[in-house]
N, C-alpha and C. Protein backbone atom coordinates (compact mmCIF):
# COMPACT_ATOMS: atom_id res chain seq x y z
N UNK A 1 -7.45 34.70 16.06
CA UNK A 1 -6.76 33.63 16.73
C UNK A 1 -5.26 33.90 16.66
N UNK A 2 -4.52 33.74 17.50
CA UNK A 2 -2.81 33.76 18.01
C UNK A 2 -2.29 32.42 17.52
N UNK A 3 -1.47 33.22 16.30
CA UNK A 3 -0.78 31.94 15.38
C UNK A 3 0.40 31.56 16.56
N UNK A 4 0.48 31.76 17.99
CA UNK A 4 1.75 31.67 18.31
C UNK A 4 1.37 30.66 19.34
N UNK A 5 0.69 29.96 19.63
CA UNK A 5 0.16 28.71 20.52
C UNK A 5 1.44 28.24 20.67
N UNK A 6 1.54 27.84 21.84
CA UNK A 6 2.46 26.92 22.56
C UNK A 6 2.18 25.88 21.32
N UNK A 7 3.45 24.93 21.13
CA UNK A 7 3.80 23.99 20.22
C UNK A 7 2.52 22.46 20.73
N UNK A 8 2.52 22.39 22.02
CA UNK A 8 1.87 21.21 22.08
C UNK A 8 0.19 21.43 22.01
N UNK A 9 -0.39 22.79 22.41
CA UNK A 9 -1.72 22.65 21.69
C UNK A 9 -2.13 22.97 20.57
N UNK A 10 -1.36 23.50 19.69
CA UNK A 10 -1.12 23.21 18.15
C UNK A 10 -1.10 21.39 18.05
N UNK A 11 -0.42 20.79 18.43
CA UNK A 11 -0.84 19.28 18.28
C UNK A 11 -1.41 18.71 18.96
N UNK A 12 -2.17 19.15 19.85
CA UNK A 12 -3.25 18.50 20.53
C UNK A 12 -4.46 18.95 19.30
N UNK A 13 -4.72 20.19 18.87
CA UNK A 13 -5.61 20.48 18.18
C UNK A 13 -5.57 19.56 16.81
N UNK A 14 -4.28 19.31 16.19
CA UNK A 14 -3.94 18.34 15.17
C UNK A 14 -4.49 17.40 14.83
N UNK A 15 -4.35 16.62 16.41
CA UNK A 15 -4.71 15.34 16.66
C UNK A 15 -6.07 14.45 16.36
N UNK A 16 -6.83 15.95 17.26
CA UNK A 16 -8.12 15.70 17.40
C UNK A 16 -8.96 16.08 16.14
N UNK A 17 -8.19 15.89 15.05
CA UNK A 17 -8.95 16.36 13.15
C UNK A 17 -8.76 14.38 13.19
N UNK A 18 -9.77 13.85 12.60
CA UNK A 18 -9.75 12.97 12.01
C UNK A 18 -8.54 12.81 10.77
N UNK A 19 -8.18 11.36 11.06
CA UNK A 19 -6.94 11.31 10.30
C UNK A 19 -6.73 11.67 8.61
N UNK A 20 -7.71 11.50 7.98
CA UNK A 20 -8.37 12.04 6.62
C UNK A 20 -7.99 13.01 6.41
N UNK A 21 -8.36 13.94 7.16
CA UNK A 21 -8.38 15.67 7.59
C UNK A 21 -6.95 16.54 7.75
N UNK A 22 -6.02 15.71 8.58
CA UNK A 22 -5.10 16.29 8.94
C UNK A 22 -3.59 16.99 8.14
N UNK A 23 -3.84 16.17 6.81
CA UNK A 23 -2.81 16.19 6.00
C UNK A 23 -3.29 17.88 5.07
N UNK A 24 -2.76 18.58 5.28
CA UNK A 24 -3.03 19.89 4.61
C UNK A 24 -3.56 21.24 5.31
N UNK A 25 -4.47 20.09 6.32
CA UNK A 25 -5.38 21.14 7.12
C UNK A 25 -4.41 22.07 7.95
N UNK A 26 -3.48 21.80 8.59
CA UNK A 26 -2.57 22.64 9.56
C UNK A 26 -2.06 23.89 8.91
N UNK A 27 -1.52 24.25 7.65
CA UNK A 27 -1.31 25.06 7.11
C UNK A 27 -2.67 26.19 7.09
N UNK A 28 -3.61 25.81 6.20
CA UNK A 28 -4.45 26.34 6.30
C UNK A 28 -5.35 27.07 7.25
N UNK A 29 -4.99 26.18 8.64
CA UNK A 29 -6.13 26.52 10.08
C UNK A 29 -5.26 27.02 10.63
N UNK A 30 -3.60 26.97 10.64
CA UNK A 30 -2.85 27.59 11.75
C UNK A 30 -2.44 29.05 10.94
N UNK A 31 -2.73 28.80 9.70
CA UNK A 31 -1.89 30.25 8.63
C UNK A 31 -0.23 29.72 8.76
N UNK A 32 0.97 31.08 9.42
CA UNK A 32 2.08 30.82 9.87
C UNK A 32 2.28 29.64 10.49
N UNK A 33 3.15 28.84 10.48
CA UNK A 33 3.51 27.68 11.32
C UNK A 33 4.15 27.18 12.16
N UNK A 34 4.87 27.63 13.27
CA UNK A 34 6.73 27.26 13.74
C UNK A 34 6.68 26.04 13.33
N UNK A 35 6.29 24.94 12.97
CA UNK A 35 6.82 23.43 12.89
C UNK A 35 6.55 23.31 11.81
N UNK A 36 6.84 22.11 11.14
CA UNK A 36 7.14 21.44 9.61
C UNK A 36 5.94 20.38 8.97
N UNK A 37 5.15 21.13 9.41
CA UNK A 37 3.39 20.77 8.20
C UNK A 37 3.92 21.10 6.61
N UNK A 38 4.75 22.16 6.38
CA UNK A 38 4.89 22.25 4.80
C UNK A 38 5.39 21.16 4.20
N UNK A 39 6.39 20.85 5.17
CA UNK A 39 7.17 19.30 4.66
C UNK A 39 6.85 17.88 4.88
N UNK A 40 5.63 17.24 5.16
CA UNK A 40 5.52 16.58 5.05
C UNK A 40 5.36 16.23 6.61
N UNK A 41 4.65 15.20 6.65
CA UNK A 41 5.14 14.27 8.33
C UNK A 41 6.35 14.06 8.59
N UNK A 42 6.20 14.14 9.85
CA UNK A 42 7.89 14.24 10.88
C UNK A 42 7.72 12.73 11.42
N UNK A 43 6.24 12.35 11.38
CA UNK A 43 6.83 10.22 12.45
C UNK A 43 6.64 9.58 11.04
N UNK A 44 7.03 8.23 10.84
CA UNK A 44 7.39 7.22 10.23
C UNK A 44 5.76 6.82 9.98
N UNK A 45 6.07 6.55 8.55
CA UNK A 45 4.72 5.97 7.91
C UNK A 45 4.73 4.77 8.52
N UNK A 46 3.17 4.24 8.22
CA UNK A 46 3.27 2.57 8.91
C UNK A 46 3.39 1.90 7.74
N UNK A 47 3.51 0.17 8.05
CA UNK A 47 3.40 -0.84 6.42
C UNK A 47 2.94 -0.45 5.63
N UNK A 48 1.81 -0.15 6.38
CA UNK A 48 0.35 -0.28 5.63
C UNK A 48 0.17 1.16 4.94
N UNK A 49 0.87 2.16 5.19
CA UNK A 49 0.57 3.52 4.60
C UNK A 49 1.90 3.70 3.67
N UNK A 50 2.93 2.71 3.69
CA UNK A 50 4.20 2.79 3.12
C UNK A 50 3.49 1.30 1.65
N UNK A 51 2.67 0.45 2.20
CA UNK A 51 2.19 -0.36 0.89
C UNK A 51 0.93 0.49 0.35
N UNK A 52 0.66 0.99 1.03
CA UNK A 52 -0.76 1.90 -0.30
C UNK A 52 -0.30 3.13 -0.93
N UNK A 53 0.94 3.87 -0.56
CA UNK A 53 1.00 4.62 -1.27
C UNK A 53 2.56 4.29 -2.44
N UNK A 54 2.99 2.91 -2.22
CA UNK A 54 3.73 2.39 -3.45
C UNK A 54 3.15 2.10 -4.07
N UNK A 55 2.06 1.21 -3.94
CA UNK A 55 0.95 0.35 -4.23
C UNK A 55 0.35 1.28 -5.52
N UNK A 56 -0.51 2.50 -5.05
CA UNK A 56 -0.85 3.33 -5.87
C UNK A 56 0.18 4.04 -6.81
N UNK A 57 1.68 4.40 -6.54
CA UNK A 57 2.51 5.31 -7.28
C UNK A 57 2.91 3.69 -8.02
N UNK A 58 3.78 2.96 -8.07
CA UNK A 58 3.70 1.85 -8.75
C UNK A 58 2.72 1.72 -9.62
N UNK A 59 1.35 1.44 -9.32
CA UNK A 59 0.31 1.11 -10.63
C UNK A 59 0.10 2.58 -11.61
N UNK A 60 0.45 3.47 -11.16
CA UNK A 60 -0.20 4.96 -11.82
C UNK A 60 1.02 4.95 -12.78
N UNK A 61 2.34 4.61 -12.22
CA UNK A 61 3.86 4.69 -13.27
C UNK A 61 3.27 3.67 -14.61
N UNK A 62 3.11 2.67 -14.10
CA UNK A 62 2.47 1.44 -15.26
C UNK A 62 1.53 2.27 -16.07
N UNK A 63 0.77 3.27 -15.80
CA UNK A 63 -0.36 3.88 -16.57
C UNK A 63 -1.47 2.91 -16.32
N UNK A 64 -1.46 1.84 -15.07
CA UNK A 64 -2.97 1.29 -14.82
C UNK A 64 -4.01 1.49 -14.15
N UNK A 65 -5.23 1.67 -14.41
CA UNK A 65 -6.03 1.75 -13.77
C UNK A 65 -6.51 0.61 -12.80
N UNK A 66 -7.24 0.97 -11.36
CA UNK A 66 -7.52 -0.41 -10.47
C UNK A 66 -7.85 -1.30 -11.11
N UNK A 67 -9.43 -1.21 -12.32
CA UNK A 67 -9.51 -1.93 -12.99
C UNK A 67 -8.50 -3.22 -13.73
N UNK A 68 -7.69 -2.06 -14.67
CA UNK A 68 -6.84 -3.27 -14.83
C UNK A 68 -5.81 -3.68 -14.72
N UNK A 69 -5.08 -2.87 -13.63
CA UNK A 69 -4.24 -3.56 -12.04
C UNK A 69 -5.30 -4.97 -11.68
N UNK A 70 -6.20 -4.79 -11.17
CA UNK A 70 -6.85 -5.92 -10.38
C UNK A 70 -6.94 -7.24 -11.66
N UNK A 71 -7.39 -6.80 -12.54
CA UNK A 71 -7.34 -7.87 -13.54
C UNK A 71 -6.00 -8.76 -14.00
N UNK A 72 -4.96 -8.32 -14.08
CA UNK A 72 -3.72 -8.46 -14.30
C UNK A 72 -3.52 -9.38 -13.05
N UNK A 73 -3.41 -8.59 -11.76
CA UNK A 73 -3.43 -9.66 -10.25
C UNK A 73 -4.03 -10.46 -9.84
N UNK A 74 -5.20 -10.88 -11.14
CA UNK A 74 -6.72 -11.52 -10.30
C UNK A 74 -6.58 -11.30 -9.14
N UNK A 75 -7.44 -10.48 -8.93
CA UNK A 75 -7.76 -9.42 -7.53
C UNK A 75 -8.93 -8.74 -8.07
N UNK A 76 -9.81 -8.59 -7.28
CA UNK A 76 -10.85 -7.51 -7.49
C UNK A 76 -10.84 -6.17 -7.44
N UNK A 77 -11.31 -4.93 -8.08
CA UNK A 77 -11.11 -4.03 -8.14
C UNK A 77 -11.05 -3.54 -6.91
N UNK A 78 -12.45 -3.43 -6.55
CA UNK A 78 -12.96 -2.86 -4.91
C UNK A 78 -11.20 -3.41 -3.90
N UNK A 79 -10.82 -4.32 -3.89
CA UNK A 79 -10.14 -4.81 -3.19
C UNK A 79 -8.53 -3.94 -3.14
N UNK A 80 -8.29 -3.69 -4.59
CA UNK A 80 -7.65 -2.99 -4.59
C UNK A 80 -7.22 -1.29 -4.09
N UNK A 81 -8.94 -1.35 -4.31
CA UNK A 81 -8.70 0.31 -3.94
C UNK A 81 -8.97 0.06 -2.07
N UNK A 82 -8.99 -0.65 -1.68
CA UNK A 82 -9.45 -0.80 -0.06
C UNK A 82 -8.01 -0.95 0.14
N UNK A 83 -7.02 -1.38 -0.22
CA UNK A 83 -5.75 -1.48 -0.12
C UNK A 83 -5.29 -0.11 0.12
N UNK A 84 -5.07 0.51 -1.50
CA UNK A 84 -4.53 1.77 -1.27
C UNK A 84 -5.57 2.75 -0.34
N UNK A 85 -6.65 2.41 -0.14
CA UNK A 85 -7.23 3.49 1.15
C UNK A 85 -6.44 3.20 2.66
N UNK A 86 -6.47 2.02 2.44
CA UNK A 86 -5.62 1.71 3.92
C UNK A 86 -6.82 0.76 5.13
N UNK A 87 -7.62 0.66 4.16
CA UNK A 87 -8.58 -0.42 4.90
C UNK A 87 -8.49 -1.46 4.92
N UNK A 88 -7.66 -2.24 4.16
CA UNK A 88 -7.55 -3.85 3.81
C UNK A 88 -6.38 -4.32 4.40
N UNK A 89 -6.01 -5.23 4.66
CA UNK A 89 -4.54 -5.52 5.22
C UNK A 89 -4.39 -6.93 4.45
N UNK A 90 -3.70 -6.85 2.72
CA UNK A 90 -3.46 -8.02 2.55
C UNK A 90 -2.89 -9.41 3.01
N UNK A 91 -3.10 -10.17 2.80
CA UNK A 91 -2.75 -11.67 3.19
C UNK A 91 -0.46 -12.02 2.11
N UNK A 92 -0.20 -12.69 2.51
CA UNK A 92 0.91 -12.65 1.63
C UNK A 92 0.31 -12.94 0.31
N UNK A 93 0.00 -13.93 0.34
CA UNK A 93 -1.08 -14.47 -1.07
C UNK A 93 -0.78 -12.80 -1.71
N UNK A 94 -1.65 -12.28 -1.12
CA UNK A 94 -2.50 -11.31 -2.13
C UNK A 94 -0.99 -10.48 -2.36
N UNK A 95 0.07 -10.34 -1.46
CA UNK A 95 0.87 -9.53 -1.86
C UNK A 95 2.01 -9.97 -2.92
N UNK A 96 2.21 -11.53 -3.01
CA UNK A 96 2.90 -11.84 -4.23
C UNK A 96 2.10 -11.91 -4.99
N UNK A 97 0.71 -11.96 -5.36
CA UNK A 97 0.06 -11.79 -6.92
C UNK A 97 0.25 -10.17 -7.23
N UNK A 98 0.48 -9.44 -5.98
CA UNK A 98 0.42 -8.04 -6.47
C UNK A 98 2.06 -7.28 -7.24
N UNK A 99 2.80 -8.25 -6.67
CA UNK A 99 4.01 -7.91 -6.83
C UNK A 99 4.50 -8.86 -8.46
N UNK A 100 3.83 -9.69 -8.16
CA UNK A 100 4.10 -10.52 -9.87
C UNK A 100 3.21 -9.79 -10.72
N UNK A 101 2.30 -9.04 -10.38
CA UNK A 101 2.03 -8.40 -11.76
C UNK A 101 2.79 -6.93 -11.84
N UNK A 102 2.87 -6.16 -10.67
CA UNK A 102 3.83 -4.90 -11.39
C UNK A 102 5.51 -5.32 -11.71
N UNK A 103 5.45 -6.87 -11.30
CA UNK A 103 6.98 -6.83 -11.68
C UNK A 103 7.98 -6.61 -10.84
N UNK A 104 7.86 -6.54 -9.57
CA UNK A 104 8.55 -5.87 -8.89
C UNK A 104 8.92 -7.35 -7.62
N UNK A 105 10.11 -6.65 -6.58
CA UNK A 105 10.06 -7.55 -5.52
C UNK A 105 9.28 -6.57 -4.63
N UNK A 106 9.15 -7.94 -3.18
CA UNK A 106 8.52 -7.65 -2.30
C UNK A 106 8.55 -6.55 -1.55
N UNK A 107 10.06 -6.19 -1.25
CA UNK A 107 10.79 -5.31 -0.07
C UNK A 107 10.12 -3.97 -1.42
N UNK A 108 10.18 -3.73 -2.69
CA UNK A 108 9.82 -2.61 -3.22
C UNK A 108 8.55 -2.02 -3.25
N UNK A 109 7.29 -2.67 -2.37
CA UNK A 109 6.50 -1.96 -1.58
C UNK A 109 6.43 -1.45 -0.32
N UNK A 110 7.50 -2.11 0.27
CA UNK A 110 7.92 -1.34 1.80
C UNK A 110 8.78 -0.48 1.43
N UNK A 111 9.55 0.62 0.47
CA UNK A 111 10.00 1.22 0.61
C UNK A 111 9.73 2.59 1.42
C-alpha cells in the first residue's frame, strides 16, 4: 500500500474506523504519516469527552477507584463508569455531587 494517499482519503479511510478504533489506529495502518495522528487530535474535544476524561484523571489523582468515587458522590458505580465512557450525559444534580466530592469547581471539569 502507498503511504502517500492524497490527504483526504487518508481521512475518509479514518473516518469510516468506528470511533473506539480510531485513536492509535492511523499510525499503525498508515505506517509514515504527513499529518499529526502522533500528536493527538487536531478538532476540539466535546463536553462530554472534555468531562470524562477530567472526570477519570481527577478521580485516578485522588487514588479512587469508581467504586469509591461513586460512594463518596452517592452515585452508583456502573453510572460512573458510563460517564467516563461517554455514554451517560449527567443531569446538573449529578454534576455538583460529582464536583463536591473531588473538591473541585464546576468549570474544572470542562477544562
Amino acid at each position: 500500500m502507498c503511504i502517500w494517499k492524497p490527504l483526504q482519503t487518508q481521512l475518509d479511510e479514518y473516518y469510516r474506523l468506528p470511533k473506539c478504533q480510531r485513536w492509535g489506529k492511523a499510525n499503525s495502518y498508515y505506517g509514515l504519516t504527513t499529518f499529526a495522528y502522533d500528536y493527538g487530535p487536531s478538532w476540539p474535544m466535546t463536553f462530554r469527552e472534555k468531562l470524562a476524561t477530567n472526570l477519570r484523571r481527577l478521580r485516578e489523582e485522588r487514588g479512587l477507584s469508581q467504586e469509591e468515587f461513586a460512594e463518596l458522590a452517592d452515585l452508583h458505580r456502573t453510572y460512573i463508569s458510563m460517564i467516563e465512557r461517554q455514554t451517560r450525559n449527567p443531569t446538573v444534580d449529578v454534576l455538583e455531587k460529582i464536583c463536591l466530592a473531588l473538591g473541585v469547581e464546576l468549570g474544572d471539569l470542562f477544562k
